[in-house]
C-alpha atoms as a PDB file:
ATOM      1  CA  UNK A   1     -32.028 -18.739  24.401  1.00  0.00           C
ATOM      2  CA  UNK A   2     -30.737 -21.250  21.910  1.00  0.00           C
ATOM      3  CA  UNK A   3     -28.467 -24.319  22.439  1.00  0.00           C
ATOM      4  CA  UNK A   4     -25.908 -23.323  20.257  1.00  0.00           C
ATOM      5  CA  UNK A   5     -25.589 -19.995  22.996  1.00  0.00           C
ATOM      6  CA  UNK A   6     -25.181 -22.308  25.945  1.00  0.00           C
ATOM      7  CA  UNK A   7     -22.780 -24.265  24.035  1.00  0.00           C
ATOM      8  CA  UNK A   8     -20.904 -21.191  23.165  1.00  0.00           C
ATOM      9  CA  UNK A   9     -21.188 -19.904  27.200  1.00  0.00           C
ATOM     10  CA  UNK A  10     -20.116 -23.277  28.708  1.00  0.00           C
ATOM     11  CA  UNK A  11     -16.965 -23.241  26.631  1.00  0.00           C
ATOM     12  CA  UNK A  12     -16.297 -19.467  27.464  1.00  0.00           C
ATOM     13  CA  UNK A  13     -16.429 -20.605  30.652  1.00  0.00           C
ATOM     14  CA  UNK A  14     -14.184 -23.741  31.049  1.00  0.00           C
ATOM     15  CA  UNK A  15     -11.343 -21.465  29.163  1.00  0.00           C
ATOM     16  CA  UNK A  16     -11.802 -18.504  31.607  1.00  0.00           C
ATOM     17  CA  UNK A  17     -11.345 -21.696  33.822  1.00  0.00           C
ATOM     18  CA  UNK A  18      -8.456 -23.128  32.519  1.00  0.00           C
ATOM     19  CA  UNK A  19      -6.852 -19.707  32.435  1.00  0.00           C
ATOM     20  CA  UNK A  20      -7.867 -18.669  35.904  1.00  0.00           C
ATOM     21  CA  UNK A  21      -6.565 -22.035  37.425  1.00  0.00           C
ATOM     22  CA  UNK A  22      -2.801 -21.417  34.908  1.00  0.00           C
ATOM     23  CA  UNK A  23      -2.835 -17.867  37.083  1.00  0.00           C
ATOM     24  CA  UNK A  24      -3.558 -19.457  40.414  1.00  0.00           C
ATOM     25  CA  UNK A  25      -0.859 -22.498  39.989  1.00  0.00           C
ATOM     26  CA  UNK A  26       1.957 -19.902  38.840  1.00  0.00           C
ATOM     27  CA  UNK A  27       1.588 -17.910  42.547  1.00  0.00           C
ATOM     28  CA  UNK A  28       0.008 -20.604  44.841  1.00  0.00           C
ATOM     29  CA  UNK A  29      -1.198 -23.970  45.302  1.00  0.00           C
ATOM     30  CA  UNK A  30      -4.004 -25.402  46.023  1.00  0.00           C
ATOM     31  CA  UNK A  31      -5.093 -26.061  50.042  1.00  0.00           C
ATOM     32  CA  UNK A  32      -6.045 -29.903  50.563  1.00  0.00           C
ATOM     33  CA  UNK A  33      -8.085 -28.515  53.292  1.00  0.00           C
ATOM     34  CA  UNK A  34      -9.755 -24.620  52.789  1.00  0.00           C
ATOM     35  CA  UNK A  35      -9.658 -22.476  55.259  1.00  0.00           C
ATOM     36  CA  UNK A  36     -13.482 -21.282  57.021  1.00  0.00           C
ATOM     37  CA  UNK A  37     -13.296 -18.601  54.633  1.00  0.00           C
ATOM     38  CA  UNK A  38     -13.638 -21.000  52.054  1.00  0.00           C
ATOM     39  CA  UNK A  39      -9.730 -20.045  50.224  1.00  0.00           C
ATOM     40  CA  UNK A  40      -8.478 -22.824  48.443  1.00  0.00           C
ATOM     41  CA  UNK A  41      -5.327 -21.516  46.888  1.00  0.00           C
ATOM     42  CA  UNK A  42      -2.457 -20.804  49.589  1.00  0.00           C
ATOM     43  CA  UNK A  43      -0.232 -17.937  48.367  1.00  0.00           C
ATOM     44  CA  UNK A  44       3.548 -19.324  47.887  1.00  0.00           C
ATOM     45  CA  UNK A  45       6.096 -17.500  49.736  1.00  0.00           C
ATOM     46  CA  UNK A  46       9.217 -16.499  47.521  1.00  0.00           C
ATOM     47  CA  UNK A  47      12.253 -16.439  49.149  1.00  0.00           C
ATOM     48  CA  UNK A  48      14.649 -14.222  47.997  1.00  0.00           C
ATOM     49  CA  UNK A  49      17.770 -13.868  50.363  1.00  0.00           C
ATOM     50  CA  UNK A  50      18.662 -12.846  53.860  1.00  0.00           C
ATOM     51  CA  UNK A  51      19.346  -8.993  53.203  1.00  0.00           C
ATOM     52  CA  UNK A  52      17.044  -6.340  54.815  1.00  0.00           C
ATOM     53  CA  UNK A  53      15.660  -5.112  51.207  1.00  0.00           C
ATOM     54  CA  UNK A  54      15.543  -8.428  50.016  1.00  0.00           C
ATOM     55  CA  UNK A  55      13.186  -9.434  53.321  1.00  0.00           C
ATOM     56  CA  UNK A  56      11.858  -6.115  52.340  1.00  0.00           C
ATOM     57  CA  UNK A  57      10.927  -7.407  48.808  1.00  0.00           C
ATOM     58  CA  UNK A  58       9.608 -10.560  49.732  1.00  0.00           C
ATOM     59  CA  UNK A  59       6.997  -8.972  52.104  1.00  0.00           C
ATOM     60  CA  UNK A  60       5.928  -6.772  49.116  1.00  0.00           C
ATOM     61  CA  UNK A  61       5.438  -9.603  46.786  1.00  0.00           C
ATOM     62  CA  UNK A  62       3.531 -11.759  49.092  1.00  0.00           C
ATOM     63  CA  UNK A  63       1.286  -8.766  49.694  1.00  0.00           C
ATOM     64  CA  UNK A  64       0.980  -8.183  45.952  1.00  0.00           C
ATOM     65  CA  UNK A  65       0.690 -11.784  45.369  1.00  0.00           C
ATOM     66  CA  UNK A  66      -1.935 -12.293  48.055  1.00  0.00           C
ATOM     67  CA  UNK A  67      -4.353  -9.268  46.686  1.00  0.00           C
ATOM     68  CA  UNK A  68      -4.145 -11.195  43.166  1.00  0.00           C
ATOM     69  CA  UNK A  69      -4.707 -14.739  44.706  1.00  0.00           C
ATOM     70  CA  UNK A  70      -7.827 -13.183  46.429  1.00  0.00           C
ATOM     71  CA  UNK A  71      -8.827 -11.791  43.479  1.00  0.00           C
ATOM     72  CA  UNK A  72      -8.607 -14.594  41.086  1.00  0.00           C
ATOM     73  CA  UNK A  73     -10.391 -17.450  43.800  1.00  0.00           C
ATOM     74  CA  UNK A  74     -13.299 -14.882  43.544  1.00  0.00           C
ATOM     75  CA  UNK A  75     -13.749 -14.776  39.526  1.00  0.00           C
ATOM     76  CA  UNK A  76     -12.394 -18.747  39.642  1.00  0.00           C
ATOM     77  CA  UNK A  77     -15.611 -19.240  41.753  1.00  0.00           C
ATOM     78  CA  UNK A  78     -17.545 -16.768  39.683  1.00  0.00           C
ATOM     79  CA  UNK A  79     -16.981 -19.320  36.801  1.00  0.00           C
ATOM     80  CA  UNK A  80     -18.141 -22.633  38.334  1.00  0.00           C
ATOM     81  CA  UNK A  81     -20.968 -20.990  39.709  1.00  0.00           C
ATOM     82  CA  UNK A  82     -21.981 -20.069  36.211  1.00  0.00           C
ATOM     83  CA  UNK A  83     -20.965 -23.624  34.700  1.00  0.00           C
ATOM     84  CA  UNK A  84     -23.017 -24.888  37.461  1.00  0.00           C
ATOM     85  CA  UNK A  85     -25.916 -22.595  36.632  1.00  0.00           C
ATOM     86  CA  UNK A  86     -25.412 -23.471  33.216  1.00  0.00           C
ATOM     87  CA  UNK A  87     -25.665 -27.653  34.027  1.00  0.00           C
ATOM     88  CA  UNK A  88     -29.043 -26.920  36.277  1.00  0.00           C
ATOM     89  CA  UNK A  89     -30.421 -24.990  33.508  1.00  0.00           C
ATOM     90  CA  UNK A  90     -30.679 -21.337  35.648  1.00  0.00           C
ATOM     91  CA  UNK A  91     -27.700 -19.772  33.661  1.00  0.00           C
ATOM     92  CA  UNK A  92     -28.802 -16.774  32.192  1.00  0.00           C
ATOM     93  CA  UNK A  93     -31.557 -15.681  34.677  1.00  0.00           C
ATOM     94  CA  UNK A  94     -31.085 -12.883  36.448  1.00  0.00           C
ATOM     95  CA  UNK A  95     -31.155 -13.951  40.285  1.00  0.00           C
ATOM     96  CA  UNK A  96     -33.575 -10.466  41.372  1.00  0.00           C
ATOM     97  CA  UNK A  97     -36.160 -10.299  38.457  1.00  0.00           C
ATOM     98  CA  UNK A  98     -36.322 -13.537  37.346  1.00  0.00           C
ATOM     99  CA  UNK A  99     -36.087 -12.088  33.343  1.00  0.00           C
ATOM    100  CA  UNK A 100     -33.737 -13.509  31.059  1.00  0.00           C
ATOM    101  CA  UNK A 101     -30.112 -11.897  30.901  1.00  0.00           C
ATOM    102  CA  UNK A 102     -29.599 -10.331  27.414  1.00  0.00           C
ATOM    103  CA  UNK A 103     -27.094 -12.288  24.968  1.00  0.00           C
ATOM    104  CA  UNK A 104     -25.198  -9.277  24.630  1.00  0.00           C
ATOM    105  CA  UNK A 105     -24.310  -9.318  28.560  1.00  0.00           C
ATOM    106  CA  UNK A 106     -23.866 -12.760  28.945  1.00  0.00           C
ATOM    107  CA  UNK A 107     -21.393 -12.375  26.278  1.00  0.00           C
ATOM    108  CA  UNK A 108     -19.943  -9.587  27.786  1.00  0.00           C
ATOM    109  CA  UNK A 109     -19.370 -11.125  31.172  1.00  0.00           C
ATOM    110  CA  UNK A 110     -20.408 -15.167  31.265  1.00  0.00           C
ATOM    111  CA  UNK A 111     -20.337 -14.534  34.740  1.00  0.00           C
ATOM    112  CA  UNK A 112     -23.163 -12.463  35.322  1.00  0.00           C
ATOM    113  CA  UNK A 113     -25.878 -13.306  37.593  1.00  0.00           C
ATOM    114  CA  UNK A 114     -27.962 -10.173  36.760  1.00  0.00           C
ATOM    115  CA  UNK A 115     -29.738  -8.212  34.403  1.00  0.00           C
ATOM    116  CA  UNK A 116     -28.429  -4.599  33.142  1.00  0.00           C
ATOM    117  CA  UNK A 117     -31.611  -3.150  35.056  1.00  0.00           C
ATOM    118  CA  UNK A 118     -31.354  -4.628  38.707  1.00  0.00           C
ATOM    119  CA  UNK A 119     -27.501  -4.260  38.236  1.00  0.00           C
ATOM    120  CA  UNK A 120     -27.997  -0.237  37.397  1.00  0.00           C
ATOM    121  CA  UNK A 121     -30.712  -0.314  40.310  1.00  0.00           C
ATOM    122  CA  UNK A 122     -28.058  -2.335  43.033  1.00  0.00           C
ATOM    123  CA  UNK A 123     -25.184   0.075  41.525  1.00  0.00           C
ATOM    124  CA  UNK A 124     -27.319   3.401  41.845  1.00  0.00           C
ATOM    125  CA  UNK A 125     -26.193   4.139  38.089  1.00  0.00           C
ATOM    126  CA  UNK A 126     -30.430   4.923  37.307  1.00  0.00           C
END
């Protein structure tokens, strides 16, 4: 693959970053010390009065709110695992084959760690 790809990949990636982290901030904040689980975004709890249905809505939005925090730490850590991959020089390799990802994919989804094939084969889509 050519430089000017990698260049075009790494900043894909630090602006899926930068967006990712502008998500996270607006419904938690980041945990000086993460959990065993590795979470280091703690959902904020909205408080929005002392009635039963608004109790009622608060519990809803912190389960909403906690689903999408979950959700974002994963693809947030999806991205500096490919930046990282793409520092060390493995980014675009697919981790089961060893082949090169195409372009197309990579473009597709930065964050992919495997080819088409071994992601058909580990999806049973064959």
């Amino acid at each position: 693959m050519k430089t000017s790809f990698f260049e075009e990949m790494k900043s894909a990636l630090v602006d899926e970053k930068s967006k990712l982290e502008a998500e996270l901030a607006g419904l938690a904040h980041r945990n000086p010390r993460p959990n065993e689980d590795g979470q280091t975004f703690v959902v904020k709890y909205e408080n929005f009065g002392e009635s039963e249905d608004e109790n009622a809505a608060e519990i809803a939005q912190f389960g909403d709110n906690l689903s999408l925090e979950q959700e974002l730490e994963s693809a947030l850590k999806d991205v500096e695992s490919a930046m990282k991959a793409v520092e060390s020089g493995t980014y675009g390799t697919c981790k089961y084959c060893q082949q090169v990802i195409s372009e197309d994919r990579l473009r597709a989804r930065p964050t992919s760690t495997s080819c088409i094939a071994c992601k058909k084969t580990l999806t049973q889509e064959l």
